[in-house]
N, C-alpha and C. Protein backbone atom coordinates (compact mmCIF):
# COMPACT_ATOMS: atom_id res chain seq x y z
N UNK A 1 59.50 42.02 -4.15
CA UNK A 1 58.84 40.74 -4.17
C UNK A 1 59.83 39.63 -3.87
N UNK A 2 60.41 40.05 -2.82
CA UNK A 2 61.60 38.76 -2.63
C UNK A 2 61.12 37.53 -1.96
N UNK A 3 61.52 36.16 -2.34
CA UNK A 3 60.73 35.39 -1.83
C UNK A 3 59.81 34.85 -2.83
N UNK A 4 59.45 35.15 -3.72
CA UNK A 4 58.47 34.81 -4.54
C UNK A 4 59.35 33.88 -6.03
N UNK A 5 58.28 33.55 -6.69
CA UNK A 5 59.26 32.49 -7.78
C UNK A 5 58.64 32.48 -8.90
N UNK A 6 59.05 33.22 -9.61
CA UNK A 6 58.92 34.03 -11.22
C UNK A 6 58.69 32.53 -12.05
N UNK A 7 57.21 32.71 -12.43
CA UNK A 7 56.76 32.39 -13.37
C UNK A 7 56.78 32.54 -14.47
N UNK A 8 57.30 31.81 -15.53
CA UNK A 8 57.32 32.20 -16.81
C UNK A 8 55.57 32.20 -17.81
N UNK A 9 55.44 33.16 -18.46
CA UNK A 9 53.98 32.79 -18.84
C UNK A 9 54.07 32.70 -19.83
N UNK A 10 53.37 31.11 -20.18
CA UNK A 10 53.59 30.52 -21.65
C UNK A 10 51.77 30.56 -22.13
N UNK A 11 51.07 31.64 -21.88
CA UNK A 11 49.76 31.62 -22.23
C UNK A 11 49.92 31.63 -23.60
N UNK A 12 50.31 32.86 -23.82
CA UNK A 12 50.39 32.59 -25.52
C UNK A 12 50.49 30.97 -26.11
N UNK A 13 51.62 30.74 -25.85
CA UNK A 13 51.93 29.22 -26.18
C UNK A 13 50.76 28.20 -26.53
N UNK A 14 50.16 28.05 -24.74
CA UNK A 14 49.05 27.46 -24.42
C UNK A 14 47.84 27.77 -25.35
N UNK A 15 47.82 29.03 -25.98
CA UNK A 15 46.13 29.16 -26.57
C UNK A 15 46.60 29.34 -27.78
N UNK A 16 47.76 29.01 -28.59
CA UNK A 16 48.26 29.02 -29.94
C UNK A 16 46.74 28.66 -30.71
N UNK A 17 46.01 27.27 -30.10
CA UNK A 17 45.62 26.03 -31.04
C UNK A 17 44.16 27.32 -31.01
N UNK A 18 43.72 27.95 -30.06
CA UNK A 18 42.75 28.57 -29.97
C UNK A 18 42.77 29.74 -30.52
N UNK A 19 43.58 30.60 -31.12
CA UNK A 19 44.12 32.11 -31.54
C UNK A 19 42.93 32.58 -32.79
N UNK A 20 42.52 31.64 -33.80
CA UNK A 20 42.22 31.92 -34.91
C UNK A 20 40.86 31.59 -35.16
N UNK A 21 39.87 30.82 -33.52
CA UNK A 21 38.75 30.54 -33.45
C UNK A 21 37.63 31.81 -33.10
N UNK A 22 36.24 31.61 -34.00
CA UNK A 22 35.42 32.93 -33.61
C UNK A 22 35.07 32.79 -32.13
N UNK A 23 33.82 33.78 -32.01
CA UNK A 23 33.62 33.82 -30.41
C UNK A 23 32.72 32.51 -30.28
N UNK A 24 31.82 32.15 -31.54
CA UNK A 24 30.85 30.83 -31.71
C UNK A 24 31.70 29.72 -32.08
N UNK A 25 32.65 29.72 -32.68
CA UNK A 25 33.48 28.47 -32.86
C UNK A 25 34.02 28.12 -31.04
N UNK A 26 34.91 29.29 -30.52
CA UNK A 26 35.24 29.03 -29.01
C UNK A 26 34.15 28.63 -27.87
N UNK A 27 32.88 28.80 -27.78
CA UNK A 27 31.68 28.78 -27.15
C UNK A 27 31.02 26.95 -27.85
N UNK A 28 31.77 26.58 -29.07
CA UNK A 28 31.08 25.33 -28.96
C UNK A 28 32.54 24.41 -28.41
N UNK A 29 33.15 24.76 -28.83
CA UNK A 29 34.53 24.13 -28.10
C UNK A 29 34.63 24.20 -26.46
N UNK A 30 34.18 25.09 -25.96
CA UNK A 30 33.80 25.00 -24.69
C UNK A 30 32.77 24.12 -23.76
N UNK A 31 31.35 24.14 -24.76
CA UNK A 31 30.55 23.26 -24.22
C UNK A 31 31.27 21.70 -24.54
N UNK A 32 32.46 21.29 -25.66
CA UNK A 32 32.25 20.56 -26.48
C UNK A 32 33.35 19.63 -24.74
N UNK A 33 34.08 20.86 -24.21
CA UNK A 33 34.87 20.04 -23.07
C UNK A 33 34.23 20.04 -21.92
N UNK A 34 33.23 20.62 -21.55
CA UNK A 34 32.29 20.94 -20.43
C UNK A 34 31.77 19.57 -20.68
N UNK A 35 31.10 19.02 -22.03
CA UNK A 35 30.38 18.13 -21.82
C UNK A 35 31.09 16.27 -21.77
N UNK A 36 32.14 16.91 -22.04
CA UNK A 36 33.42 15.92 -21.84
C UNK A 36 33.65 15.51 -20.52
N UNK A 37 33.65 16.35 -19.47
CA UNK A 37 34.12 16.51 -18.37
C UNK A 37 33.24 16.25 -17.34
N UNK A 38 32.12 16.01 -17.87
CA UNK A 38 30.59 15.89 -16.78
C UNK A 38 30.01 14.50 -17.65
N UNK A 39 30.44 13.98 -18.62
CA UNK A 39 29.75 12.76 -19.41
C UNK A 39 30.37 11.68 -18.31
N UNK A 40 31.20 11.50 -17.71
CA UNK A 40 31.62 10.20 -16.93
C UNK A 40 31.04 10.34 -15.68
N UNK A 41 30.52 11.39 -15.15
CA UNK A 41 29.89 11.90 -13.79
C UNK A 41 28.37 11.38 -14.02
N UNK A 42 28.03 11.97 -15.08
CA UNK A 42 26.52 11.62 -15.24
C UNK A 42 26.36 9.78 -15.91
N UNK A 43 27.61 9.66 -16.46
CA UNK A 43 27.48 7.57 -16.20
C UNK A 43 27.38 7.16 -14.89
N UNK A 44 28.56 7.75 -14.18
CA UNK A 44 28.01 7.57 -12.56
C UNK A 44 26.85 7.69 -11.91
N UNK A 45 26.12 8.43 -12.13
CA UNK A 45 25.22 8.65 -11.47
C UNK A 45 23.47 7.72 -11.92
N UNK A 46 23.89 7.28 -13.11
CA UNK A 46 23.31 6.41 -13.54
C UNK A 46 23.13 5.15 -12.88
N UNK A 47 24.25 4.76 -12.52
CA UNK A 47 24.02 3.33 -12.13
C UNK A 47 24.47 3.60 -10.87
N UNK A 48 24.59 4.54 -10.01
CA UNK A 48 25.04 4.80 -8.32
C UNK A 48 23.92 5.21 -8.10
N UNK A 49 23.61 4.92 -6.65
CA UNK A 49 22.91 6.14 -6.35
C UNK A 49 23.47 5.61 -4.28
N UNK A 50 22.19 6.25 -3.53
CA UNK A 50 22.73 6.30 -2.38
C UNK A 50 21.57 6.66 -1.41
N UNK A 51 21.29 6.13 0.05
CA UNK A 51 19.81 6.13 0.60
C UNK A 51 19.56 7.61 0.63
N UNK A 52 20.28 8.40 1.00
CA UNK A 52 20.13 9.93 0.76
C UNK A 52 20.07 10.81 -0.29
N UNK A 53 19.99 9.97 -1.70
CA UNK A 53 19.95 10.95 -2.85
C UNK A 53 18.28 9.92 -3.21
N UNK A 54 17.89 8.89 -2.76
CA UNK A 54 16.59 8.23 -2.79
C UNK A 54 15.45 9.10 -2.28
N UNK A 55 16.25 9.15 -0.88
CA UNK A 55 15.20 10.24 0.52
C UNK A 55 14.90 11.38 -0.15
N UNK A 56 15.96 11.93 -0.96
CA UNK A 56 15.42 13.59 -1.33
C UNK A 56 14.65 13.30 -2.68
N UNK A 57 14.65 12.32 -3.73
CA UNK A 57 14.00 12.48 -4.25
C UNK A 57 12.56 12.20 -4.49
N UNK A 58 12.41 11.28 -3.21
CA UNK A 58 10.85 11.04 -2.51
C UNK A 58 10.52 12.10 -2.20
N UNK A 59 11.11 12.90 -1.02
CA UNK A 59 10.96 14.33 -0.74
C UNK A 59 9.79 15.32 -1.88
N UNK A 60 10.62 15.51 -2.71
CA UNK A 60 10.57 16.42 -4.02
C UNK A 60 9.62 15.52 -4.74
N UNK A 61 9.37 14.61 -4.42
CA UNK A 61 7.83 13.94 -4.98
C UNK A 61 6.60 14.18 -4.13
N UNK A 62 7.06 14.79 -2.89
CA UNK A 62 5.57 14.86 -2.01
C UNK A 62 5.52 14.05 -0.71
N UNK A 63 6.21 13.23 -0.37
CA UNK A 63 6.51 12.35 0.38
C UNK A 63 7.27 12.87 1.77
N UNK A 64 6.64 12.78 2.56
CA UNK A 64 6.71 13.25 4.03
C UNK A 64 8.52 11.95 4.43
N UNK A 65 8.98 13.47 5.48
CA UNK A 65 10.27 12.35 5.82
C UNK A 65 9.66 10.95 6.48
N UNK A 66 8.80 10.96 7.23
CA UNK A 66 8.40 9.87 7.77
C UNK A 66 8.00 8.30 6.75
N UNK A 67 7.61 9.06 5.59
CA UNK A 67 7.47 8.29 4.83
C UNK A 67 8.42 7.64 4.29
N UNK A 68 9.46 8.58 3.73
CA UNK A 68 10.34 8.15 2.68
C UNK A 68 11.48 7.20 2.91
N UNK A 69 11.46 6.82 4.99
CA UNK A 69 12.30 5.86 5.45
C UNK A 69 11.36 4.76 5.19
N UNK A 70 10.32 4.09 4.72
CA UNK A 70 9.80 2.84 5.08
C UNK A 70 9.94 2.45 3.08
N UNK A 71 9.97 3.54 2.12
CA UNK A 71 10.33 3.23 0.67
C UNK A 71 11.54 2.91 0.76
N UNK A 72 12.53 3.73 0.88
CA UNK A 72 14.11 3.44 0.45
C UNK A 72 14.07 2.00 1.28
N UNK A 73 13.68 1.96 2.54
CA UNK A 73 14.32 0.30 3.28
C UNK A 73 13.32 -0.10 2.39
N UNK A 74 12.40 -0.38 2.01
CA UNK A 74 11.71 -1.58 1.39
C UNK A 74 12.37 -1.98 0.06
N UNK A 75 13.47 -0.80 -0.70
CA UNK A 75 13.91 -1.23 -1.75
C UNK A 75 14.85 -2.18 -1.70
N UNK A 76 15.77 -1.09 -0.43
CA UNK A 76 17.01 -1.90 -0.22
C UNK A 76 16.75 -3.38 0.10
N UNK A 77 15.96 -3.40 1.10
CA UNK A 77 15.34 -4.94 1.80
C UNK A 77 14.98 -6.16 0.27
N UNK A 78 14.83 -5.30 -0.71
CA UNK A 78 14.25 -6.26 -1.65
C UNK A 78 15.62 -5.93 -3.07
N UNK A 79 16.76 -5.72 -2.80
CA UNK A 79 17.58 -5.61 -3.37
C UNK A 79 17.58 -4.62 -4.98
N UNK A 80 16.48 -3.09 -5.19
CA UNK A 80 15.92 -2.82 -5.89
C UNK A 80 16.46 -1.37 -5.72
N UNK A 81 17.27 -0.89 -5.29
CA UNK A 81 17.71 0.49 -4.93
C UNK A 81 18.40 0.90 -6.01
N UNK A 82 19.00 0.18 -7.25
CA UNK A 82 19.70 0.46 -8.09
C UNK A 82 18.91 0.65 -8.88
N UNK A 83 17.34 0.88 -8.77
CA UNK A 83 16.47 1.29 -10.14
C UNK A 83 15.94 2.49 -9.80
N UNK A 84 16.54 3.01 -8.49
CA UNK A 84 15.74 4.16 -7.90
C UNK A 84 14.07 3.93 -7.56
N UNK A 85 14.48 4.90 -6.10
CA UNK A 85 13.30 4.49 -5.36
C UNK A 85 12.00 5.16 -5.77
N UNK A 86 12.32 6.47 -6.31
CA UNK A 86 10.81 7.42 -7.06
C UNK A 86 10.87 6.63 -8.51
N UNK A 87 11.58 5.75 -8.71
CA UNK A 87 11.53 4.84 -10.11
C UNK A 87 10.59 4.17 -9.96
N UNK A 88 10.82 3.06 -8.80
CA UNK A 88 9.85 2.69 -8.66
C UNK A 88 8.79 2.82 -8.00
N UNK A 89 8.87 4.24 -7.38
CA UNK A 89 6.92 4.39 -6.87
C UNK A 89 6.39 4.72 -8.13
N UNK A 90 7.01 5.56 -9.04
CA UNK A 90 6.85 6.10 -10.43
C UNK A 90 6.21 4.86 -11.38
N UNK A 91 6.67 3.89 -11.63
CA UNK A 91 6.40 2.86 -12.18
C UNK A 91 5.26 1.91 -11.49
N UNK A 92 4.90 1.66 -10.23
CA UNK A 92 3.52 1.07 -9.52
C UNK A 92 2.34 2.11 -9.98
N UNK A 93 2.76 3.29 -9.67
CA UNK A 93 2.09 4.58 -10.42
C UNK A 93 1.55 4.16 -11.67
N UNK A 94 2.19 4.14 -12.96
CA UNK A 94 1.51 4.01 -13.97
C UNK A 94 0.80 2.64 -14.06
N UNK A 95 1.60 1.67 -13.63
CA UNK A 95 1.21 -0.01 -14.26
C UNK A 95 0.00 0.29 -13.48
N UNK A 96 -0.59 0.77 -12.22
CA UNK A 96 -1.36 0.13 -11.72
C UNK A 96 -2.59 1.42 -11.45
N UNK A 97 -2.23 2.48 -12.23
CA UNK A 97 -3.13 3.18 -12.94
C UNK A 97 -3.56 4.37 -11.42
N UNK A 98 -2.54 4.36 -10.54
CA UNK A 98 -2.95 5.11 -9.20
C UNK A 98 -1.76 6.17 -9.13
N UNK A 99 -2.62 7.52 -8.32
CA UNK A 99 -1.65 8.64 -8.36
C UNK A 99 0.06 8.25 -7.56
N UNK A 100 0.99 9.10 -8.08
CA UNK A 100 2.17 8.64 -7.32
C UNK A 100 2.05 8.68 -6.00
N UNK A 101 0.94 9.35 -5.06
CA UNK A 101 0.98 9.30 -3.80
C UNK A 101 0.33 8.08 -3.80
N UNK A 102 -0.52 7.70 -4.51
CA UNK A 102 -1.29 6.43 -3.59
C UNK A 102 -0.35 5.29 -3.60
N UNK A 103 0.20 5.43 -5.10
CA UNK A 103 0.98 4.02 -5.12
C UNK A 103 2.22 4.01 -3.94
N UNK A 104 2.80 5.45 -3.37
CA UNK A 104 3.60 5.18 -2.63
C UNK A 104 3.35 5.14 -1.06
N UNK A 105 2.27 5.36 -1.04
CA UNK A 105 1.23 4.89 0.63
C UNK A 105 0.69 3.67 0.41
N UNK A 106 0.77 3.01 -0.80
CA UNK A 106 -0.04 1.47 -0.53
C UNK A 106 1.44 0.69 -0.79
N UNK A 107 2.77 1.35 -0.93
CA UNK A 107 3.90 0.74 -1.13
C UNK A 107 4.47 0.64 0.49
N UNK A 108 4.34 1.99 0.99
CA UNK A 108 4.71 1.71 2.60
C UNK A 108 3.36 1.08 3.43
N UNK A 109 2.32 0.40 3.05
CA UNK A 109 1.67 -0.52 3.19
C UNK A 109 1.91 -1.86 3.09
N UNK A 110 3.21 -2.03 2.52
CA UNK A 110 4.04 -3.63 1.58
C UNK A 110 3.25 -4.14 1.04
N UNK A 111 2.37 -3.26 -0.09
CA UNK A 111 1.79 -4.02 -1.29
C UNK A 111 2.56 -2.90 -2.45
N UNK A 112 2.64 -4.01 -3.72
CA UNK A 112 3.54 -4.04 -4.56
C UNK A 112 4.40 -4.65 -5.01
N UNK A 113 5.57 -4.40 -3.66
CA UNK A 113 7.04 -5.21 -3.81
C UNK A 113 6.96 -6.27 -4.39
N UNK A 114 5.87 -7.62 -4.51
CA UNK A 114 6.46 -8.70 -5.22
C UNK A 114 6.32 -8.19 -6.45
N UNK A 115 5.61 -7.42 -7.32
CA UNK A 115 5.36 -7.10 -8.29
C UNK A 115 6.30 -6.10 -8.33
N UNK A 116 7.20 -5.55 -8.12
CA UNK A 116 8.06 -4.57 -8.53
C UNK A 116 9.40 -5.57 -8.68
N UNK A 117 9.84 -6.87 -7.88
CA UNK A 117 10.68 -7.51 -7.43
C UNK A 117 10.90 -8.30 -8.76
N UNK A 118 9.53 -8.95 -9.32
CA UNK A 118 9.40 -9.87 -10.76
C UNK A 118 9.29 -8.94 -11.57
N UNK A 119 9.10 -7.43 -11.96
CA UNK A 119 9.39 -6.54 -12.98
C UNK A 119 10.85 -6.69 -13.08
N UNK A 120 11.57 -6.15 -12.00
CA UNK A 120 12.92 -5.59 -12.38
C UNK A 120 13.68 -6.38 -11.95
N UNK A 121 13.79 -7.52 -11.21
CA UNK A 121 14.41 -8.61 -11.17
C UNK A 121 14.33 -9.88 -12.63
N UNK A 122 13.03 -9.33 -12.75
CA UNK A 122 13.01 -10.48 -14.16
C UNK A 122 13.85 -9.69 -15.28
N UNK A 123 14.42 -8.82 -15.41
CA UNK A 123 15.05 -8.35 -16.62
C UNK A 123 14.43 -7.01 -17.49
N UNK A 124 13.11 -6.65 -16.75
CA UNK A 124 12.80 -5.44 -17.52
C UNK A 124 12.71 -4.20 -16.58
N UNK A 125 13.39 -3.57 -17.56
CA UNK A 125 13.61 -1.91 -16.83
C UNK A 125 12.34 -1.06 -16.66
């Protein structure tokens, strides 16, 4: 193995703090850094989003591609993309008592938007 560069292995060392944990004590300590490690990803994703993670989730609502370009621009156009775009077909949906398809065919109709614009522009989520 010439050429190569001898590693010393300090595993032991490394799992000292772990040596004396059961297989259920190690399994919640695991989720306990898993969920450590994905909690700042999923803050991100909270308040990010992006016209292509909008598009697919119109998609996965029923919404033909043809469609789902005239929602995402109508959000963006009305500065509303940060509440998500199936947020708000989701939300014309209930307030206004019509299935999520209708509300989002009478949304790429441009009825709604002022009423989605004074919801979530006025301060309520």
């Amino acid at each position: 193995m010439k050429g190569y560069l001898k590693r010393s292995d300090d595993f032991d060392k490394r799992r000292e703090h772990l040596r004396n944990l059961s297989d259920e004590e190690l399994k919640a300590r695991f989720w306990e850094l898993a969920g450590r490690v994905v909690d700042p990803m999923l803050e991100l994703a909270k308040t990010h989003t992006t016209p292509s993670i909008e598009r697919s989730v119109l998609l996965r609502m029923g919404f033909s591609s043809l469609e789902v370009k005239p929602l995402v621009d109508g959000a963006i156009d009305r500065g509303l993309m940060g509440h998500g775009v199936g947020h708000l077909v989701y939300r014309v949906s209930k307030d206004k008592n019509l299935s999520i398809r209708e509300a989002g065919v009478q949304m790429i109709e441009g009825n709604h938007w002022d009423y989605l614009v004074e919801t979530f522009k006025g301060g309520e989520r």
